[in-house]
Protein backbone atom coordinates (compact mmCIF):
# COMPACT_ATOMS: atom_id res chain seq x y z
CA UNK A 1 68.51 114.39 202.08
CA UNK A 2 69.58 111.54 199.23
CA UNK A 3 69.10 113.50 196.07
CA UNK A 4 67.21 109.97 194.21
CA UNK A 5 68.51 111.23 190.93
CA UNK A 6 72.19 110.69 191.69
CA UNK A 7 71.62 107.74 193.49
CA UNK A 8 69.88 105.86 190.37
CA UNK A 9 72.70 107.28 188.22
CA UNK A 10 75.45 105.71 190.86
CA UNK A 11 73.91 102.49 191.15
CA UNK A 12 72.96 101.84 187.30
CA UNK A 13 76.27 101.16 186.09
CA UNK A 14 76.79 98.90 189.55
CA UNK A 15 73.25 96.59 188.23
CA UNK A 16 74.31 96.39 184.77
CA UNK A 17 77.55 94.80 185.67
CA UNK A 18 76.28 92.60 188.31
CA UNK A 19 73.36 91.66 185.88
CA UNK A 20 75.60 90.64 182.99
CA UNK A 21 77.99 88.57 184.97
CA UNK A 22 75.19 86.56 186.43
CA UNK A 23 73.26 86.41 183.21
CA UNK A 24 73.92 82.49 182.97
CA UNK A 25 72.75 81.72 186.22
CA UNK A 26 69.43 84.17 186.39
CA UNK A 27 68.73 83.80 182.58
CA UNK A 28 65.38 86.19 183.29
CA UNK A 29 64.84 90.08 183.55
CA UNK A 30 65.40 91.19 186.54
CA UNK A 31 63.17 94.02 188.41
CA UNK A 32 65.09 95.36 191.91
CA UNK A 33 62.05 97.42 192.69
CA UNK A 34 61.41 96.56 196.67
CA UNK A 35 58.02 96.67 197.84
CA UNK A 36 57.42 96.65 201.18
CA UNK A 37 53.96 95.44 202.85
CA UNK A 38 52.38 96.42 205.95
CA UNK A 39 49.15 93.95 207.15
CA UNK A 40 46.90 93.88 209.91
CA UNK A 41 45.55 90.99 211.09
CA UNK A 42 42.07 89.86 209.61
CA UNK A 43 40.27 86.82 208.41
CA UNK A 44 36.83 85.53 207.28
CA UNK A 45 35.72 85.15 203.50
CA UNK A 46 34.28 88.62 203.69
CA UNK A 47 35.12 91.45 205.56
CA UNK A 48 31.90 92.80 206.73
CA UNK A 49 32.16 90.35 210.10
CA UNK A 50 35.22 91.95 210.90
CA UNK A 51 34.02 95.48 210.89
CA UNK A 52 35.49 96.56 207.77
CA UNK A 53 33.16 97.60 204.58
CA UNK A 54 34.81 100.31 202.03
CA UNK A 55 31.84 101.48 199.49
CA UNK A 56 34.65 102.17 196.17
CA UNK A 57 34.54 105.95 197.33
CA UNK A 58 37.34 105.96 199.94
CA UNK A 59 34.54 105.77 202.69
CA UNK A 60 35.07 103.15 205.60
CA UNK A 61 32.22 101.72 207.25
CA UNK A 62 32.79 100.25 210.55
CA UNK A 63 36.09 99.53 212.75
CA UNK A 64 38.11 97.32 213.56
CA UNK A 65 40.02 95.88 216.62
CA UNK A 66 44.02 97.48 216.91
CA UNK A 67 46.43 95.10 215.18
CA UNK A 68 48.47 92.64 216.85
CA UNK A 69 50.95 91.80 214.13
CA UNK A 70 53.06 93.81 212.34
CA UNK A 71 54.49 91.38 208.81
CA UNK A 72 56.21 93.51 206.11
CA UNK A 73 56.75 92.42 202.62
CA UNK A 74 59.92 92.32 200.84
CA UNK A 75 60.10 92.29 196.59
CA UNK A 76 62.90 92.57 193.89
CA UNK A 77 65.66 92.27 196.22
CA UNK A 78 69.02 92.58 194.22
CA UNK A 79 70.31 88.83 193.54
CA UNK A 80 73.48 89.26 195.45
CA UNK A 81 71.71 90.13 198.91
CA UNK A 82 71.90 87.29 201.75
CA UNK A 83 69.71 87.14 205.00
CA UNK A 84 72.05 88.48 206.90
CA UNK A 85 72.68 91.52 205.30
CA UNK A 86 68.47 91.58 204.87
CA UNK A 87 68.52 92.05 208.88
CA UNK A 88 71.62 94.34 208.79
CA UNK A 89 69.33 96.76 206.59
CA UNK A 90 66.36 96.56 208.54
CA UNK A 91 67.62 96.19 212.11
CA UNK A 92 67.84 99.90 212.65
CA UNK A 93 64.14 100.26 213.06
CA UNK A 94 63.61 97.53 215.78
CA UNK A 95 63.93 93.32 216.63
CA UNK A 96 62.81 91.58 213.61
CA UNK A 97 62.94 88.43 212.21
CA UNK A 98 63.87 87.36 208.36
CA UNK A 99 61.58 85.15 206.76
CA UNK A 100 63.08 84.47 203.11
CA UNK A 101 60.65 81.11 202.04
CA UNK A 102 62.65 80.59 198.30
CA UNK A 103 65.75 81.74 198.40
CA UNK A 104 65.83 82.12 194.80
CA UNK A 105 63.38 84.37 194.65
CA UNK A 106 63.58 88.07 195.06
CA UNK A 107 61.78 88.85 197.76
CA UNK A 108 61.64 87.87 201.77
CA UNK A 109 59.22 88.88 204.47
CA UNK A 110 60.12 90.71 207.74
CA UNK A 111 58.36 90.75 211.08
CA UNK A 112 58.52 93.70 213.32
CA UNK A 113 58.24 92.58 216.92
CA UNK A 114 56.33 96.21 217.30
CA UNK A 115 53.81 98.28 215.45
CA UNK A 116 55.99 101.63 216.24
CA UNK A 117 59.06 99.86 214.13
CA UNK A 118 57.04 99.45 211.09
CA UNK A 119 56.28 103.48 211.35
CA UNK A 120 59.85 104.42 212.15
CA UNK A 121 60.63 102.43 208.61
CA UNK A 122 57.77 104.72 207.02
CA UNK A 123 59.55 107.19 208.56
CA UNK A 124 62.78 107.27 207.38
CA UNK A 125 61.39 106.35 203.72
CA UNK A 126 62.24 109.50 201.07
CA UNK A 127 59.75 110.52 198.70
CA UNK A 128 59.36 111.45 195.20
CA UNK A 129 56.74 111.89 193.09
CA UNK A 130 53.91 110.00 195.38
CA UNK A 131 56.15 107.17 196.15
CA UNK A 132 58.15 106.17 199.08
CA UNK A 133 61.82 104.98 199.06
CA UNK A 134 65.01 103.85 201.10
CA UNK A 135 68.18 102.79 199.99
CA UNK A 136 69.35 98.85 200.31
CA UNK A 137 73.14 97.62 199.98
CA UNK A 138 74.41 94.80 198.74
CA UNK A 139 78.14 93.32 198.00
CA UNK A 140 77.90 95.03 194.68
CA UNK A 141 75.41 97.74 195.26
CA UNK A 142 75.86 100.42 196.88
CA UNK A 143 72.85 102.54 198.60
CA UNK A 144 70.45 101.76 195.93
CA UNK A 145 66.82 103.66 196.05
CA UNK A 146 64.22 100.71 196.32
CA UNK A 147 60.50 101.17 196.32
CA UNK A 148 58.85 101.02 199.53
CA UNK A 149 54.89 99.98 199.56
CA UNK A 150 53.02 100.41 203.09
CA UNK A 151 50.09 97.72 202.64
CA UNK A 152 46.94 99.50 204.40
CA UNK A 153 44.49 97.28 206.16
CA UNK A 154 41.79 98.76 203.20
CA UNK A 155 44.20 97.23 200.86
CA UNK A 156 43.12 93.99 201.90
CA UNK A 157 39.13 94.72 200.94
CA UNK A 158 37.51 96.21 199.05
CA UNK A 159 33.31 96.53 198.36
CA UNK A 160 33.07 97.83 194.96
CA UNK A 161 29.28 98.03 195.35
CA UNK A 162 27.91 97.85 198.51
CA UNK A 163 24.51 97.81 197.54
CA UNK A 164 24.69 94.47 196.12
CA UNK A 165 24.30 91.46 198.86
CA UNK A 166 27.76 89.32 199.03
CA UNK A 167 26.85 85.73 197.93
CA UNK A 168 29.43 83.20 198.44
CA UNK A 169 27.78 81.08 195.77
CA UNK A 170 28.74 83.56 193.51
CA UNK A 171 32.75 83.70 194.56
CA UNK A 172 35.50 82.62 192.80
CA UNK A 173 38.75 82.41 194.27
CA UNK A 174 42.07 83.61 192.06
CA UNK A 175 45.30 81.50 192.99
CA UNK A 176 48.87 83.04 192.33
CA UNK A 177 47.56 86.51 192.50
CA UNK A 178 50.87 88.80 192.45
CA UNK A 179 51.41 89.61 196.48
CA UNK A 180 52.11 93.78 195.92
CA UNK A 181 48.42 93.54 194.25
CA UNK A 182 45.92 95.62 196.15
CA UNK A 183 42.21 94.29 196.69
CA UNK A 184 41.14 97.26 194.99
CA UNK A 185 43.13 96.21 191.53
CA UNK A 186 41.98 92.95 191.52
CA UNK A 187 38.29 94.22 191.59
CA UNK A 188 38.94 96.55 188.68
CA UNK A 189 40.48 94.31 186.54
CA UNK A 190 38.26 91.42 186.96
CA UNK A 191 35.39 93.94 186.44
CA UNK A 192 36.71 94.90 183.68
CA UNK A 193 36.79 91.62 182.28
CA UNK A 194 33.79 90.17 183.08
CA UNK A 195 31.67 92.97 185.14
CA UNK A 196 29.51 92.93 187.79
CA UNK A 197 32.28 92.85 190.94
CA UNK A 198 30.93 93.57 194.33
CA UNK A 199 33.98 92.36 195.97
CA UNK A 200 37.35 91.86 196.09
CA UNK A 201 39.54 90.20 198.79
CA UNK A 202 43.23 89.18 199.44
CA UNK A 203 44.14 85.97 201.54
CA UNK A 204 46.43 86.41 204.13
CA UNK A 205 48.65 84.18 205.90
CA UNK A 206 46.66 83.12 209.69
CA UNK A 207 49.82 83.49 211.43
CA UNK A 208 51.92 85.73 209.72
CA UNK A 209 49.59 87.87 207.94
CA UNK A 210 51.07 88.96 204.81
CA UNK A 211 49.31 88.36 201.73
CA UNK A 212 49.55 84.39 200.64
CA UNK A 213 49.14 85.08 196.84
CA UNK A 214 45.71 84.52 196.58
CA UNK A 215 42.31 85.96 196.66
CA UNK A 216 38.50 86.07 196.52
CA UNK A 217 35.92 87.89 194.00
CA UNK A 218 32.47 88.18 194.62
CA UNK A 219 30.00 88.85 191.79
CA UNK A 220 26.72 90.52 192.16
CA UNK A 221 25.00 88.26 189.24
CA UNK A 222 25.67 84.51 188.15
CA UNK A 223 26.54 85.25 184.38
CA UNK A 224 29.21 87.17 184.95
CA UNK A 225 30.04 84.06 187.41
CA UNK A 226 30.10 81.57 185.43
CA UNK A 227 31.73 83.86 182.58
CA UNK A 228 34.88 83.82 185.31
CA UNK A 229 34.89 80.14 186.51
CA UNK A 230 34.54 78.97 182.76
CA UNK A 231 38.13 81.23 181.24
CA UNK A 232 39.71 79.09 184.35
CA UNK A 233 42.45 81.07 183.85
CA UNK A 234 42.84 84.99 183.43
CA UNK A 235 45.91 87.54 182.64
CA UNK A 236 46.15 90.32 185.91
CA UNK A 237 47.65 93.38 184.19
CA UNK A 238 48.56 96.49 186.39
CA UNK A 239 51.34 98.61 186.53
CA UNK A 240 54.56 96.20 186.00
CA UNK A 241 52.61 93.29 186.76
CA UNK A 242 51.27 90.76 184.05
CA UNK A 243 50.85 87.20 185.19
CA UNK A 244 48.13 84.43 184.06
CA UNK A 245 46.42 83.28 187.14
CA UNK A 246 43.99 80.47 187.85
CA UNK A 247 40.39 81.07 188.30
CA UNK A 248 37.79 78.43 189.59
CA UNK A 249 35.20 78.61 192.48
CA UNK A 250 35.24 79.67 196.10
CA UNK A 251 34.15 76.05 197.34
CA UNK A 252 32.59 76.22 200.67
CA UNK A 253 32.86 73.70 203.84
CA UNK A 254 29.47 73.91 205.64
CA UNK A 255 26.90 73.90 202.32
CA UNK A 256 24.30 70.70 202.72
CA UNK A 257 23.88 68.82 199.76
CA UNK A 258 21.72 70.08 197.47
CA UNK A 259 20.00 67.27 196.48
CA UNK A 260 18.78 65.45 199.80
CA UNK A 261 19.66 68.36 202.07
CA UNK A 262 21.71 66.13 204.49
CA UNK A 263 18.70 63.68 204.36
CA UNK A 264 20.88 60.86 202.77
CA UNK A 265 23.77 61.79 204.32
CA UNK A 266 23.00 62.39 208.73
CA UNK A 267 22.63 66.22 208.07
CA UNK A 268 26.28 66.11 207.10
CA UNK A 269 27.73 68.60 204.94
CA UNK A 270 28.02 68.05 201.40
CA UNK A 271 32.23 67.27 200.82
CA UNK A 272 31.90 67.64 196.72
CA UNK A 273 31.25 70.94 194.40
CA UNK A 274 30.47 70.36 190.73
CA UNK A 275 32.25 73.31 188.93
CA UNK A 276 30.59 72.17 185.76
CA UNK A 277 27.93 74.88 184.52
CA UNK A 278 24.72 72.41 184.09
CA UNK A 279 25.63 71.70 187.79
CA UNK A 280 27.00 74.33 190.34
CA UNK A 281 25.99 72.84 193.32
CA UNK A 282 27.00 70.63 196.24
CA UNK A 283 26.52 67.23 197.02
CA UNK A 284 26.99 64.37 199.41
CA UNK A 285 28.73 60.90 198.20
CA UNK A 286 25.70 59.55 197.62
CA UNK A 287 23.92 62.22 195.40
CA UNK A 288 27.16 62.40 193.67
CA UNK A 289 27.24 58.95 192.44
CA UNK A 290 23.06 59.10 191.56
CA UNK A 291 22.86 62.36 189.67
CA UNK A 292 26.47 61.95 188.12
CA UNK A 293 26.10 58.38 186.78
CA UNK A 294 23.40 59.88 184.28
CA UNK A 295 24.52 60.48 180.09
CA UNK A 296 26.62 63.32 179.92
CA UNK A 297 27.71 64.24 183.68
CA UNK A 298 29.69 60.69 184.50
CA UNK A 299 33.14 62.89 183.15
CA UNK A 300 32.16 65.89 186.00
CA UNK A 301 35.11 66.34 188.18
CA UNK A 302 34.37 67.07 191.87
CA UNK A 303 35.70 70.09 193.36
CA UNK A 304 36.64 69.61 197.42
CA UNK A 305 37.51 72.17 199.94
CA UNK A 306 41.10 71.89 200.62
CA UNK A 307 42.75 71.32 204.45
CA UNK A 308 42.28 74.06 206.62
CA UNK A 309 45.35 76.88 206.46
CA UNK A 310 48.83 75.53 207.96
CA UNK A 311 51.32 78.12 208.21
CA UNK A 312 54.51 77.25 207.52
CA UNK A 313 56.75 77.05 210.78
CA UNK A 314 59.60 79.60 210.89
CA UNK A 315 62.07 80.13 213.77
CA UNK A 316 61.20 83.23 215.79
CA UNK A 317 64.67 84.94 217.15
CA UNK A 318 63.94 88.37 217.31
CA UNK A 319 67.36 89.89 215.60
C-alpha cells in the first residue's frame, strides 16, 4: 500500500515548480486538494416529501427510493490536468463521462454510468487519519495523494430541530454556497450567526445531481429571519473554506397575493415578493402598484421567482 507520507514528500517539490512557473498566468493560491462527491437523486424545497428527515443526532427518519444516478464531484485539480487525462484516471472504475463546465477552474464533474463504479472508486481510495485518498497524475505530477469526499445522500439535508414546523415563509436561500459544503455545515454556521435553524438544504442539479452551489435555510422564528435576509450577504467559514455568499429570501411560485387573495387578480398567483421588512409578503400587479405607490414604499424592489431549473446540456459518450 502507497505509504501517503512519501508520496506528499515526492510530489511537493514537483507543485512548487509547476506553481512558480505558472505564477503569471494563475496569479492566486492554489489548493490541489480533490474532493470527490457522491449524490443521489432528490428534489423538493424540503426533504420530508421525499422520505428523508435526519433529527441533528445521526437518526434517519423515513426512506427513500434506490438512486438512479450516480454524479461525482471533482475539486482542486492540479492546473496542468486536461480532460483527457481526467477520464484516463477515472476510467478504471467503469464508463463515465467528463463534465469540466469552466475550464479554468479546478474542478470537473464525473458521471458513473453505474452505482457499483462509484463504490469500486471508494474502494480503491487509501486512508489516513479519517480521510480517504487516491493518487491523480498529471504532465508534471506524478501520483499525487488527492482528497477524496463521498457525498452521502444525508449530506444533502439536514433537520437541525425537528420539532419545529418547516415554514417556507421563513426560508432564505444562500447563492454561491461552496459545492464540498455539507447541509449539515451550512446549518451550523448560519445558526451560529443568527440562531434558530431548523433546516438546512443543498440544491442539486435536476439532471445531473451534484450540488449546484446553492442552498436553502429554514428558520424556526421570523427574527432570526429577517436578521438573515437583512446582512444580504454572509461569510461561510469551515475548514479551508471562507467565501462571502449572498443571502435573500426563498421566494415561492404558488403564494396568492396577500392583499386580495387572487380576488383582483382571477385566483392567480401572486408573481412579486417584497423583501423589504415593513412588507414580507406577496402580491399581484395590481396590489403592487396600490400598496407600493404610498410615502415611503414607492423605492421597494420586487423580488420574482426565477425560470424553472435548465440543466445545462452536456454530450453523453460513455468513455
Amino acid at each position: 500500500m502507497l505509504k501517503l507520507s512519501s508520496a506528499f514528500i515526492e510530489t511537493k517539490s514537483a507543485e512548487s515548480e509547476y506553481s512558480k512557473r505558472k505564477e503569471a498566468t494563475y496569479p492566486f493560491e492554489m489548493t490541489y486538494h480533490v474532493y470527490i462527491v457522491l449524490h443521489f437523486c432528490r428534489s423538493s424545497l424540503f426533504p420530508i416529501d421525499d422520505g428523508l428527515l435526519d433529527d441533528g443526532h445521526n437518526d434517519q427518519v423515513g426512506v427513500l427510493n434506490s438512486p438512479t444516478c450516480y454524479s461525482v464531484f471533482v475539486g482542486g485539480l492540479p492546473p496542468d490536468i486536461d480532460e483527457d487525462e481526467i477520464t484516463a484516471s477515472f476510467r478504471r472504475f467503469g464508463p463515465l463521462v467528463v463534465d469540466w463546465p469552466h475550464k479554468a477552474e479546478s474542478y470537473a464533474f464525473l458521471l458513473f454510468q453505474e452505482e457499483s463504479s462509484v463504490q469500486a472508486l471508494i474502494d480503491a481510495c487509501i486512508e489516513e487519519d479519517g480521510k480517504l485518498y487516491l493518487c491523480v497524475s498529471s504532465p508534471t505530477i506524478k501520483d499525487k495523494p488527492v482528497q477524496i469526499r463521498p457525498w452521502n445522500l444525508s449530506d444533502s439535508d439536514f433537520v437541525m430541530d425537528g420539532s419545529q414546523p418547516l415554514d417556507p415563509r421563513k426560508t432564505i436561500f444562500v447563492g454561491g454556497v461552496p459545492r464540498p459544503l455539507r447541509a449539515v455545515e451550512l446549518a451550523m454556521i448560519m445558526d451560529r450567526l443568527y440562531g434558530g435553524v431548523c433546516y438546512a438544504g443543498i440544491d442539486t442539479d435536476p439532471e445531473l445531481k451534484y450540488p449546484k452551489g446553492a442552498g436553502r435555510v429554514a428558520f424556526s422564528n421570523q427574527q432570526s429571519y429577517i436578521a438573515a435576509i437583512s446582512a444580504r450577504f454572509v461569510q461561510l467559514q469551515h475548514g479551508d473554506i471562507d467565501k462571502r455568499v449572498e443571502v435573500k429570501p426563498y421566494v415561492l411560485d404558488d403564494q396568492m397575493c396577500d392583499e386580495c387573495q387572487g380576488a383582483r387578480c382571477g385566483g392567480k398567483f401572486a408573481p412579486f415578493f417584497c423583501a423589504n421588512v415593513t412588507c414580507l409578503q406577496y402580491y399581484c400587479e395590481f396590489c403592487w402598484a396600490n400598496i407600493h405607490s404610498r410615502a415611503g414604499r414607492e423605492f421597494h424592489k420586487p423580488l420574482v421567482k426565477e425560470g424553472a431549473d435548465r440543466p445545462r446540456q452536456i454530450h453523453f459518450r460513455w468513455n
